[in-house]
C-alpha atoms as a PDB file:
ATOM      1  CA  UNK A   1     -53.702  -1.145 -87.677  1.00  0.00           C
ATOM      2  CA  UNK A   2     -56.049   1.656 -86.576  1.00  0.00           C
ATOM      3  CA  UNK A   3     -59.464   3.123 -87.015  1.00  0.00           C
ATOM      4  CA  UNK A   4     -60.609   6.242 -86.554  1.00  0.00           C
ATOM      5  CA  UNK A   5     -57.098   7.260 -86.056  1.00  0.00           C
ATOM      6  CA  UNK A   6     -56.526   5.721 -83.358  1.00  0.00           C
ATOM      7  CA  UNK A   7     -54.790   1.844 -82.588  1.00  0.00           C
ATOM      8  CA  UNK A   8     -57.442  -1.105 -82.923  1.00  0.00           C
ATOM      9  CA  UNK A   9     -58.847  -1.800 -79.374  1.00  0.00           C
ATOM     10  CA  UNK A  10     -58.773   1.318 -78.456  1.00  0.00           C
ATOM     11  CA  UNK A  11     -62.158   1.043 -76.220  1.00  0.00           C
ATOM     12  CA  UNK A  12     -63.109   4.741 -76.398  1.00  0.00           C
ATOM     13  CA  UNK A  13     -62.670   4.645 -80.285  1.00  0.00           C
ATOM     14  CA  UNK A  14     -64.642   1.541 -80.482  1.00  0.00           C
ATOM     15  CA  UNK A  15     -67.321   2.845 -78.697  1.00  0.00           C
ATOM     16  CA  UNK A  16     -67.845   5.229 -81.499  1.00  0.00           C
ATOM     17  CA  UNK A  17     -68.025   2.170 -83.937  1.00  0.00           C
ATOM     18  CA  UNK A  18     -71.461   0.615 -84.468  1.00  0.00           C
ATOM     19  CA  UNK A  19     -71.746  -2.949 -85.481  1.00  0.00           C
ATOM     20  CA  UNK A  20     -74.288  -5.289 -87.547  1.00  0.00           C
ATOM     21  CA  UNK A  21     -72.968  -8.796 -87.688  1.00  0.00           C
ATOM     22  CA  UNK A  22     -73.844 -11.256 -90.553  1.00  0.00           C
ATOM     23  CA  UNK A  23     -77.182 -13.139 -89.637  1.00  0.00           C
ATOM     24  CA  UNK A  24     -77.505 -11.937 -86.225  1.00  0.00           C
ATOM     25  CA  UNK A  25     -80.432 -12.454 -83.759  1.00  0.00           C
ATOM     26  CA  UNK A  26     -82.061 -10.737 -81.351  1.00  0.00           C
ATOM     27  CA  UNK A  27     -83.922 -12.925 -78.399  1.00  0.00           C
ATOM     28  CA  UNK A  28     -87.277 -13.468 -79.688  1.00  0.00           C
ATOM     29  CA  UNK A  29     -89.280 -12.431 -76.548  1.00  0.00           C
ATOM     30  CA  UNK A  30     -87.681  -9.010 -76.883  1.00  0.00           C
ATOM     31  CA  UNK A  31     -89.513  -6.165 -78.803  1.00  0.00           C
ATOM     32  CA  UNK A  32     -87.960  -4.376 -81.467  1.00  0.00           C
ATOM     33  CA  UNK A  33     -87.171  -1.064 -79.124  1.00  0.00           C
ATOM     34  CA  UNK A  34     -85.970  -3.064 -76.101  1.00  0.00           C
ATOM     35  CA  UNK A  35     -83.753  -4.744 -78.836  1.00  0.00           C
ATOM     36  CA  UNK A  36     -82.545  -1.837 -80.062  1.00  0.00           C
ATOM     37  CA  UNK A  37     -82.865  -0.502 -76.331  1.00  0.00           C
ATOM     38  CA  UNK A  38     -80.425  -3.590 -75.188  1.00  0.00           C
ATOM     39  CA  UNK A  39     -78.132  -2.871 -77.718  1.00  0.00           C
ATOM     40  CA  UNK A  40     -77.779   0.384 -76.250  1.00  0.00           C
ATOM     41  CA  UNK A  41     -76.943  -0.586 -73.125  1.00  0.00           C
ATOM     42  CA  UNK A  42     -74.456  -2.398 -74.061  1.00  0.00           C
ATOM     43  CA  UNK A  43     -73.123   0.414 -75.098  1.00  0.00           C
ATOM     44  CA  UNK A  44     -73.373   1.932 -71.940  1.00  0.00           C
ATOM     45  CA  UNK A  45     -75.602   4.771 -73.686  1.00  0.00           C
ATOM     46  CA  UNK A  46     -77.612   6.513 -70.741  1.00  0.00           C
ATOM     47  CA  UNK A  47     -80.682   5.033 -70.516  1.00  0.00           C
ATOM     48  CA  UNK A  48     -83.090   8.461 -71.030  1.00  0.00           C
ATOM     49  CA  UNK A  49     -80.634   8.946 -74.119  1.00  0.00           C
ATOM     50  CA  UNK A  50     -80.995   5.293 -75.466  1.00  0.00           C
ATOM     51  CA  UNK A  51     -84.851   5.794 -75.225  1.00  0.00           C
ATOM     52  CA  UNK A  52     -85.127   8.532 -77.291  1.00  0.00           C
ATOM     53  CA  UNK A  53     -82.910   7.097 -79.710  1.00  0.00           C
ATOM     54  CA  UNK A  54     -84.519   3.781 -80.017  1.00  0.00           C
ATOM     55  CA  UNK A  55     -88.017   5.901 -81.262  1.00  0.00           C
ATOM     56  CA  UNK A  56     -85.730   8.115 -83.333  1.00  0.00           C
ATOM     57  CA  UNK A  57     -84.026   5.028 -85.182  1.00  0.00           C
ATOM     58  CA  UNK A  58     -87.080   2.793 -85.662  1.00  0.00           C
ATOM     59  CA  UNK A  59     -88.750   5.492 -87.631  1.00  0.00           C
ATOM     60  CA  UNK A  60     -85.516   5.992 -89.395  1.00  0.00           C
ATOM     61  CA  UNK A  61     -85.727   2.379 -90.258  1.00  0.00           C
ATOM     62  CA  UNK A  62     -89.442   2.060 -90.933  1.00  0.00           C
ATOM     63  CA  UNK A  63     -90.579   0.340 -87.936  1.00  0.00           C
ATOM     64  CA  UNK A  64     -91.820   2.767 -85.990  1.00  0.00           C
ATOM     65  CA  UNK A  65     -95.230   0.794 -86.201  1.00  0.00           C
ATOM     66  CA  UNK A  66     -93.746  -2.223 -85.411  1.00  0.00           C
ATOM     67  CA  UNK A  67     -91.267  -1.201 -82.706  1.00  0.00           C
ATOM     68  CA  UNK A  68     -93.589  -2.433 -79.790  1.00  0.00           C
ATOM     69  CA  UNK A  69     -94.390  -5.451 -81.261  1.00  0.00           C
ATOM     70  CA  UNK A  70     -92.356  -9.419 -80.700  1.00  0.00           C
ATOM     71  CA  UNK A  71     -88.974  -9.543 -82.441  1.00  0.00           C
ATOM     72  CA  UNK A  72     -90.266 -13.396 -82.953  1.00  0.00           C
ATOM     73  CA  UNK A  73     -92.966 -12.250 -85.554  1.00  0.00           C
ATOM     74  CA  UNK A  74     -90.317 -10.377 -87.777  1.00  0.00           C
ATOM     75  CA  UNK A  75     -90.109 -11.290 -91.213  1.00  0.00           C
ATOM     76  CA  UNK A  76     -86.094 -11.263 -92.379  1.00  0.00           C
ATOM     77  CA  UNK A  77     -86.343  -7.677 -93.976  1.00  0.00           C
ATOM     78  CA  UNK A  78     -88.046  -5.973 -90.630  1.00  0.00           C
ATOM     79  CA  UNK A  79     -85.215  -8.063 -88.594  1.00  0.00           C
ATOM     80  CA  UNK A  80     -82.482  -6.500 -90.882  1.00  0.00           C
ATOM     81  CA  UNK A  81     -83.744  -3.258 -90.340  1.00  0.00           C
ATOM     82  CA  UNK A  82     -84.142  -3.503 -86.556  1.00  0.00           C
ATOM     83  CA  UNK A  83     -80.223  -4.607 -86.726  1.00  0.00           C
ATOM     84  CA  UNK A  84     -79.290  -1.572 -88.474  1.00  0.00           C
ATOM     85  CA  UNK A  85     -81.143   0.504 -85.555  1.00  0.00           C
ATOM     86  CA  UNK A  86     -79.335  -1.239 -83.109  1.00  0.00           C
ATOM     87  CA  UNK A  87     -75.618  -0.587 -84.736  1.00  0.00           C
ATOM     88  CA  UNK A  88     -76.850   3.511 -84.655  1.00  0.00           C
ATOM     89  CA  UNK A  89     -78.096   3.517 -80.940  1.00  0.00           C
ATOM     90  CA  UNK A  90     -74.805   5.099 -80.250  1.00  0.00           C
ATOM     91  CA  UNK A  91     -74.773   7.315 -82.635  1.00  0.00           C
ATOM     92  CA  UNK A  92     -71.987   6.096 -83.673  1.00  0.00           C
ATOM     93  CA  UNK A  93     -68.894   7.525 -86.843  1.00  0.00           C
ATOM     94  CA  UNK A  94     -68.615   4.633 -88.499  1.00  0.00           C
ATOM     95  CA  UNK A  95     -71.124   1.740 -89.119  1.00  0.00           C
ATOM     96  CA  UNK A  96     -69.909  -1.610 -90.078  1.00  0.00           C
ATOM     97  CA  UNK A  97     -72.592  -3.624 -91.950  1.00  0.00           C
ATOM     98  CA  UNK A  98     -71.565  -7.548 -92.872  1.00  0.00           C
ATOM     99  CA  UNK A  99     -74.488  -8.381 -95.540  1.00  0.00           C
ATOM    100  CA  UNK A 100     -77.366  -5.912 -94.538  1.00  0.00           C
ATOM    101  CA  UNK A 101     -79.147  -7.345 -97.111  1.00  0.00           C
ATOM    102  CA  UNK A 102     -78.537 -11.030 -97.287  1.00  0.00           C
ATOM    103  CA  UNK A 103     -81.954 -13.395 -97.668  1.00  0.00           C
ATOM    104  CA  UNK A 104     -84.174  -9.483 -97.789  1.00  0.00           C
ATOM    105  CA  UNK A 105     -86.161  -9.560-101.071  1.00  0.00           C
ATOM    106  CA  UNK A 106     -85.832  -6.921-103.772  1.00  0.00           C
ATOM    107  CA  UNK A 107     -88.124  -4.555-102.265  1.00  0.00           C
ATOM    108  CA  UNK A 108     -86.651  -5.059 -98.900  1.00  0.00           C
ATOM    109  CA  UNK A 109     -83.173  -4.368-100.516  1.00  0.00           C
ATOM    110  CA  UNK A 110     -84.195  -1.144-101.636  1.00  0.00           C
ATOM    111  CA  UNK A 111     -85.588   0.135 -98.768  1.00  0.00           C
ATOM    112  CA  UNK A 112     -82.303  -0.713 -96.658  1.00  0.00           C
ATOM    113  CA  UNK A 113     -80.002   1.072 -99.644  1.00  0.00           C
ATOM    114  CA  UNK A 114     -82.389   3.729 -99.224  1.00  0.00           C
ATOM    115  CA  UNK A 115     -82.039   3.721 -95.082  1.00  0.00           C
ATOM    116  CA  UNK A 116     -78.026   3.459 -95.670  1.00  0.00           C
ATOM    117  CA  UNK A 117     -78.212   6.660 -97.697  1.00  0.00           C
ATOM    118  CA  UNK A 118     -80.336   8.277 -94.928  1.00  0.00           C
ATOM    119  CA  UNK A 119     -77.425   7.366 -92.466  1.00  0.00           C
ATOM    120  CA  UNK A 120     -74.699   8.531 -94.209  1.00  0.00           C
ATOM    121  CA  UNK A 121     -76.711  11.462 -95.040  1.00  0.00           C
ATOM    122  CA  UNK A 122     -76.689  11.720 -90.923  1.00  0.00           C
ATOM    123  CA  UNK A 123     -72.774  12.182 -91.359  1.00  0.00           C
ATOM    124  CA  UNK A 124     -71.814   8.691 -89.689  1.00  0.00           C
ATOM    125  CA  UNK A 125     -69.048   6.839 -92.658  1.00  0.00           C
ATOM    126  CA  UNK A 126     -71.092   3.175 -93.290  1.00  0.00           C
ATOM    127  CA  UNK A 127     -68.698   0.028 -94.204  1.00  0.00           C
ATOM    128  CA  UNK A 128     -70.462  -2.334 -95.805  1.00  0.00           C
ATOM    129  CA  UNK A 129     -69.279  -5.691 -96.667  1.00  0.00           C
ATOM    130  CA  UNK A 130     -71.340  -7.676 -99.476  1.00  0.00           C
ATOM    131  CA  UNK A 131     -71.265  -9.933-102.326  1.00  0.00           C
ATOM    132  CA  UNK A 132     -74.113  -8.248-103.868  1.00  0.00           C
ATOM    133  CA  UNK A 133     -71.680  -6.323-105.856  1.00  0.00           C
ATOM    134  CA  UNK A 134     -74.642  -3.981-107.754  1.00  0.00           C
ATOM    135  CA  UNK A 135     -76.220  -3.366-103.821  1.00  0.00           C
ATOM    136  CA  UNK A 136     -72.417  -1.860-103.678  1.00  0.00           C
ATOM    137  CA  UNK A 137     -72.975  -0.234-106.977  1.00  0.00           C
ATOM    138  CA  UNK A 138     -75.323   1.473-106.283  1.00  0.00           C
ATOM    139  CA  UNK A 139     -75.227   3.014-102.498  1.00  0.00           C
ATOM    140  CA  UNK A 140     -70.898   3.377-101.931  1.00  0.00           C
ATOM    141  CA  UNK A 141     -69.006   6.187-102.259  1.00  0.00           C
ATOM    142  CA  UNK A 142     -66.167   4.096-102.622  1.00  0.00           C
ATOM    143  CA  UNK A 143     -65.456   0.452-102.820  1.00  0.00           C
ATOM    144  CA  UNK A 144     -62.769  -1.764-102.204  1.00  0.00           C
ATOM    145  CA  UNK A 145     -61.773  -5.555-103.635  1.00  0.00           C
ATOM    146  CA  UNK A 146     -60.634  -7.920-101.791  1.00  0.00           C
ATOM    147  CA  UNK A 147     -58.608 -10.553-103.011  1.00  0.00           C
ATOM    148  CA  UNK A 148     -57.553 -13.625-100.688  1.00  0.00           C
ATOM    149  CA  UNK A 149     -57.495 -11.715 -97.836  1.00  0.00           C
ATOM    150  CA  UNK A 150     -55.532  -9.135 -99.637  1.00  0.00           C
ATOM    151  CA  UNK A 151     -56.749  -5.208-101.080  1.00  0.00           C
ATOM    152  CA  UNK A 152     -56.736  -5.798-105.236  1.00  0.00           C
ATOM    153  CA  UNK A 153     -58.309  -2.464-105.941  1.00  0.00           C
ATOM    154  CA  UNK A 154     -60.210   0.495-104.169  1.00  0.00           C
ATOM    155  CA  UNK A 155     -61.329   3.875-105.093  1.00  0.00           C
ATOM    156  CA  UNK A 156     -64.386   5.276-106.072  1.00  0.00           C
ATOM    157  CA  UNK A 157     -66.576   3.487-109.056  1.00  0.00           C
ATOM    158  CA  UNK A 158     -65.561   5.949-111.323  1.00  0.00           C
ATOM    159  CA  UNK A 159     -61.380   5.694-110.617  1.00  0.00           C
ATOM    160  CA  UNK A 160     -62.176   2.331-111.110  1.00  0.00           C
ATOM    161  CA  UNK A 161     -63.813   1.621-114.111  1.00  0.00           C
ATOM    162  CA  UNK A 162     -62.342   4.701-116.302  1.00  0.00           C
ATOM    163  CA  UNK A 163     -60.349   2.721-118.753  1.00  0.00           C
ATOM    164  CA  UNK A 164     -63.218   0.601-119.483  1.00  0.00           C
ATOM    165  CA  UNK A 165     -65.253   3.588-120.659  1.00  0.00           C
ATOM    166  CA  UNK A 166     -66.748   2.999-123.707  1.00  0.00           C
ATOM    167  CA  UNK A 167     -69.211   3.716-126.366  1.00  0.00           C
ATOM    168  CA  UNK A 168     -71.476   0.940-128.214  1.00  0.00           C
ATOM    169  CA  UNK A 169     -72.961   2.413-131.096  1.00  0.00           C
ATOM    170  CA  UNK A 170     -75.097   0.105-132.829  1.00  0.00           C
ATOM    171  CA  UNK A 171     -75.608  -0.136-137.108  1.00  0.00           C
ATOM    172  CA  UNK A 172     -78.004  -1.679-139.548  1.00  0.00           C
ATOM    173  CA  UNK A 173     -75.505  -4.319-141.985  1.00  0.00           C
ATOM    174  CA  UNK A 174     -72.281  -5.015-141.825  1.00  0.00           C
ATOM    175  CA  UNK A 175     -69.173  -3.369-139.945  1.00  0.00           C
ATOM    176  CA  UNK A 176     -67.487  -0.284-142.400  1.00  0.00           C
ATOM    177  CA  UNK A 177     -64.582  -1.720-143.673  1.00  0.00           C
ATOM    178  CA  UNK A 178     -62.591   0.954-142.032  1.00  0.00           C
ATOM    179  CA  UNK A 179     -63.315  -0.095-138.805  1.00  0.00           C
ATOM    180  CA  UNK A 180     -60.253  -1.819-137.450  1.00  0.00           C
ATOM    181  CA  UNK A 181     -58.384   1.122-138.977  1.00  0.00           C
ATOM    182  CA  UNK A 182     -60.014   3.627-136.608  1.00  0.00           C
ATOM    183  CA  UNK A 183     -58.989   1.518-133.541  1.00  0.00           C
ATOM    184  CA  UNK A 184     -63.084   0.363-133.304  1.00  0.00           C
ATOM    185  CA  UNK A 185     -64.018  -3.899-131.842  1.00  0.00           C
ATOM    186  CA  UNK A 186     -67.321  -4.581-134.040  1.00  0.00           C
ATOM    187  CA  UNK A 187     -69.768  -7.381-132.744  1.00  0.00           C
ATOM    188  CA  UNK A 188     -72.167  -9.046-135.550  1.00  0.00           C
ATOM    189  CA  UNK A 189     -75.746  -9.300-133.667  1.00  0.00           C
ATOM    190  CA  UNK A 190     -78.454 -10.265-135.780  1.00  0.00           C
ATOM    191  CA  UNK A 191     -78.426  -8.621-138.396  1.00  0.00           C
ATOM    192  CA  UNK A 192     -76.658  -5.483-137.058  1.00  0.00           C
ATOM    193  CA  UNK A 193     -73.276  -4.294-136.211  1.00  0.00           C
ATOM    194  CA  UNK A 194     -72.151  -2.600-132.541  1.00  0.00           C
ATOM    195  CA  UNK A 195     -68.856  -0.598-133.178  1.00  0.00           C
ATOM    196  CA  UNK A 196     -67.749  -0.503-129.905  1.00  0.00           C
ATOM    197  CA  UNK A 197     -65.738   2.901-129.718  1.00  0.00           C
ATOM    198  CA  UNK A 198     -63.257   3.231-126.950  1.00  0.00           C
ATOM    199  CA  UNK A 199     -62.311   5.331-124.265  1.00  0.00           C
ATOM    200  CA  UNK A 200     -65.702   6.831-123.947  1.00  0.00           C
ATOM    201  CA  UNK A 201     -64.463   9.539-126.019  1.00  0.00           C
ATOM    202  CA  UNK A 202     -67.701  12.234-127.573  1.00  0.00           C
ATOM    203  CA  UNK A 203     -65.413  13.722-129.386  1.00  0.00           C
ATOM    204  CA  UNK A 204     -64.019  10.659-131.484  1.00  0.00           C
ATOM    205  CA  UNK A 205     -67.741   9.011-131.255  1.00  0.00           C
ATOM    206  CA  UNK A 206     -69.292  12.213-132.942  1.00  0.00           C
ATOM    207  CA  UNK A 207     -66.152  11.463-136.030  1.00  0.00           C
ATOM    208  CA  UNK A 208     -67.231   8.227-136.324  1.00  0.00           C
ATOM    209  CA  UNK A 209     -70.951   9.322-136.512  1.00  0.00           C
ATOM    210  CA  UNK A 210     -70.250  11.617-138.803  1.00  0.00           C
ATOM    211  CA  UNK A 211     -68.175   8.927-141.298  1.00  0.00           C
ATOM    212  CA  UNK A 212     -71.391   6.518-140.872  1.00  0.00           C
ATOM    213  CA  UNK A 213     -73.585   9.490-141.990  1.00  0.00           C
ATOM    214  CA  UNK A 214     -71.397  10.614-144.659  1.00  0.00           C
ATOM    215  CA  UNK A 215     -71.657   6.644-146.045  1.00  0.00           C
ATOM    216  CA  UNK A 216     -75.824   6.972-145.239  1.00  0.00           C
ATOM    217  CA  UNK A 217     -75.679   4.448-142.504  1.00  0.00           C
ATOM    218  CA  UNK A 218     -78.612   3.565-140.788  1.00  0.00           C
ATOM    219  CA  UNK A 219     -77.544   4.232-137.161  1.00  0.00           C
ATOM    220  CA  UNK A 220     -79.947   2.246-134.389  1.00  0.00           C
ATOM    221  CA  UNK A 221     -78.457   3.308-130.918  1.00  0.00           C
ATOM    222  CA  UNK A 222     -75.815   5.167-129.008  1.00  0.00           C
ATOM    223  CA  UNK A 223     -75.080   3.701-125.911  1.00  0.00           C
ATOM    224  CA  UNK A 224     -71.993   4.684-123.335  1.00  0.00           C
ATOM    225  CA  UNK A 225     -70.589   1.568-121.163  1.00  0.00           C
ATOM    226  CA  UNK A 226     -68.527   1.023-118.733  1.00  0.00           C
ATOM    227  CA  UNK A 227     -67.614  -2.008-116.492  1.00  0.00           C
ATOM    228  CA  UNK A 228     -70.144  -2.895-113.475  1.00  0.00           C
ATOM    229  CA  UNK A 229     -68.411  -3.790-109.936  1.00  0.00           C
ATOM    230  CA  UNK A 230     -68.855  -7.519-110.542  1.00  0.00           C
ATOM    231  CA  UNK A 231     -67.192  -7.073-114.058  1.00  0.00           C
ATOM    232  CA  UNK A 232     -63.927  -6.038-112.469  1.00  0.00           C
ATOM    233  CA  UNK A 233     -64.336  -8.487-109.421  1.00  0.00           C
ATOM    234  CA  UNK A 234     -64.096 -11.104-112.191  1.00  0.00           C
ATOM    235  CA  UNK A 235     -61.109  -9.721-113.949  1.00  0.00           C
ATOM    236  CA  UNK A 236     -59.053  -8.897-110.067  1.00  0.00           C
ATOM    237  CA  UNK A 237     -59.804 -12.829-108.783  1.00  0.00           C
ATOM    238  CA  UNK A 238     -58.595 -14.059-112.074  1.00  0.00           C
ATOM    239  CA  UNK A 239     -55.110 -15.573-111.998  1.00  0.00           C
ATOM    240  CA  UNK A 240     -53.215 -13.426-114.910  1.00  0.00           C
ATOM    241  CA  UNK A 241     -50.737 -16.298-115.074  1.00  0.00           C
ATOM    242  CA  UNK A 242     -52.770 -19.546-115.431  1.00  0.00           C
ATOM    243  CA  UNK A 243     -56.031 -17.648-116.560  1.00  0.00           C
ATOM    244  CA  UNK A 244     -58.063 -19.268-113.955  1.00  0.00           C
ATOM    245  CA  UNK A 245     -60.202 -17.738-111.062  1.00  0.00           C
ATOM    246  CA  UNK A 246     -58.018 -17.466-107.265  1.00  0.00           C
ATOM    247  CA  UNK A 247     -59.404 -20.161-105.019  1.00  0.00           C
ATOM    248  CA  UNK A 248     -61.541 -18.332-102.258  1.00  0.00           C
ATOM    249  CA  UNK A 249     -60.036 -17.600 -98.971  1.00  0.00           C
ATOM    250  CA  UNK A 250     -56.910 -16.029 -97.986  1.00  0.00           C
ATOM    251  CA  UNK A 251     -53.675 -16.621 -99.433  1.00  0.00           C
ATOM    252  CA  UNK A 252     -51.694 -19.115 -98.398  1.00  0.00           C
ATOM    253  CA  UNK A 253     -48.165 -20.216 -98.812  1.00  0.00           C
ATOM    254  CA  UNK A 254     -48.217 -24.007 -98.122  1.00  0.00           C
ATOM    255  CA  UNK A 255     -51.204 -26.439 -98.753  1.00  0.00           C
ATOM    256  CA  UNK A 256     -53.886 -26.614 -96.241  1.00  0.00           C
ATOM    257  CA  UNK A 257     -53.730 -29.079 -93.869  1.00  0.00           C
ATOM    258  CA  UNK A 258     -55.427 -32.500 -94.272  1.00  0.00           C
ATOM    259  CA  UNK A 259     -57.518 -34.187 -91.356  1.00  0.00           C
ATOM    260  CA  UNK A 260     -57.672 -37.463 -91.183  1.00  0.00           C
ATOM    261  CA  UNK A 261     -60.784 -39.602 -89.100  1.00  0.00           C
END
């Protein structure tokens, strides 16, 4: 394999590579800057450089208030963000994230999408690895599915979901009898009708507006749909030949391996 074009363990390449691990801690009589600070040298950044950086990046994360205080009297969300710092300190091309926001609440998860697009905005690529499919949604460029170990699907959200572009357009009564005939799915929901028209076409949706106007249908809402990430994570770990969901973990070709006390 490689990464950034160049084998994996290449130690110059991976000191361009910066690095938050999945519920990682900091030692708790550190501050937040000689955290990030540590981190740094680690990195073997020069210390005047790693400085500098470490008042750059907690503002870029929020905490520049908080950088001088105990990394012991963090709550989860100001610890996540104090990670993030620390996987930038070498100002690094690509930023691996395992589950920036695992256990942060929903405001906290907001403000580290929004400090994600502030670092790519800085140029760096970020990979980020979550199960919070619509934190994916929302922040990557592109995505990719993994499937037992294995890469189902990637591309951006739009290659992605484009065949299950769609229009719901929603009707007072009962479907028009010529519904099937046009190719339209119709859903009865109380009271009302959604003709679900497909292939997120305007161009057929306006016909079959017009046809419902002609008749003096009473036409409630237009909506356009597509497929969210965790719709077609659902459809990729599904087994197409016995219809039920892939057991989690990677692949395997014989049985795991029973241990006996």
């Amino acid at each position: 394999g490689t990464i950034l074009g160049h084998r994996i363990g290449h130690k110059e390449t991976l000191a361009r590579v910066g690095y938050l691990p999945e519920k990682h801690r900091f030692p708790e009589y550190l501050t937040g800057r000689q955290a990030i600070e540590l981190s740094g040298s680690l990195s073997r950044v020069p210390r005047a450089r790693r400085k500098a950086r470490a008042s750059d990046l907690l503002d870029l994360v929020g905490m520049g208030d908080w950088g001088d205080r105990l990394v012991g009297t963090y709550s989860k969300g100001m610890m996540q963000r104090v990670g993030i710092a620390a996987a930038m300190i070498s100002d690094p091309d690509l930023v691996v994230l395992d589950e920036p926001t695992d256990g942060v609440d929903p405001v906290g998860r907001k403000d580290i999408r929004d400090i994600l697009i502030r670092i790519r905005e800085r140029g760096a690529c970020v990979f980020l690895n979550s199960h919070l499919l619509s934190e994916l949604e929302v922040v990557c460029d592109r995505v990719a599915i993994l499937v037992q170990g294995e890469v189902a699907a990637q591309g951006t959200i739009g290659e992605l979901t484009q065949d299950s572009h769609r229009y719901e357009l929603r009707i007072e009564g009962a479907p028009p009898p010529w519904a099937s005939e046009a190719g339209l799915r119709s859903e009865s929901d109380d009271g009302e009708t959604v003709l679900i028209i497909p292939q997120g076409d305007p161009a057929g949706a306006q016909t079959i507006i017009d046809r419902l106007r002609g008749e003096s249908r009473v036409i409630t809402s237009m909506t356009p749909v597509r497929d969210s990430l965790e719709d077609l994570f659902m459809k990729y770990v599904k087994d197409p030949e016995t219809g039920k969901d892939r057991l989690p973990g990677a692949a395997r070709t014989t049985p795991p391996t029973k241990v006996s006390s």
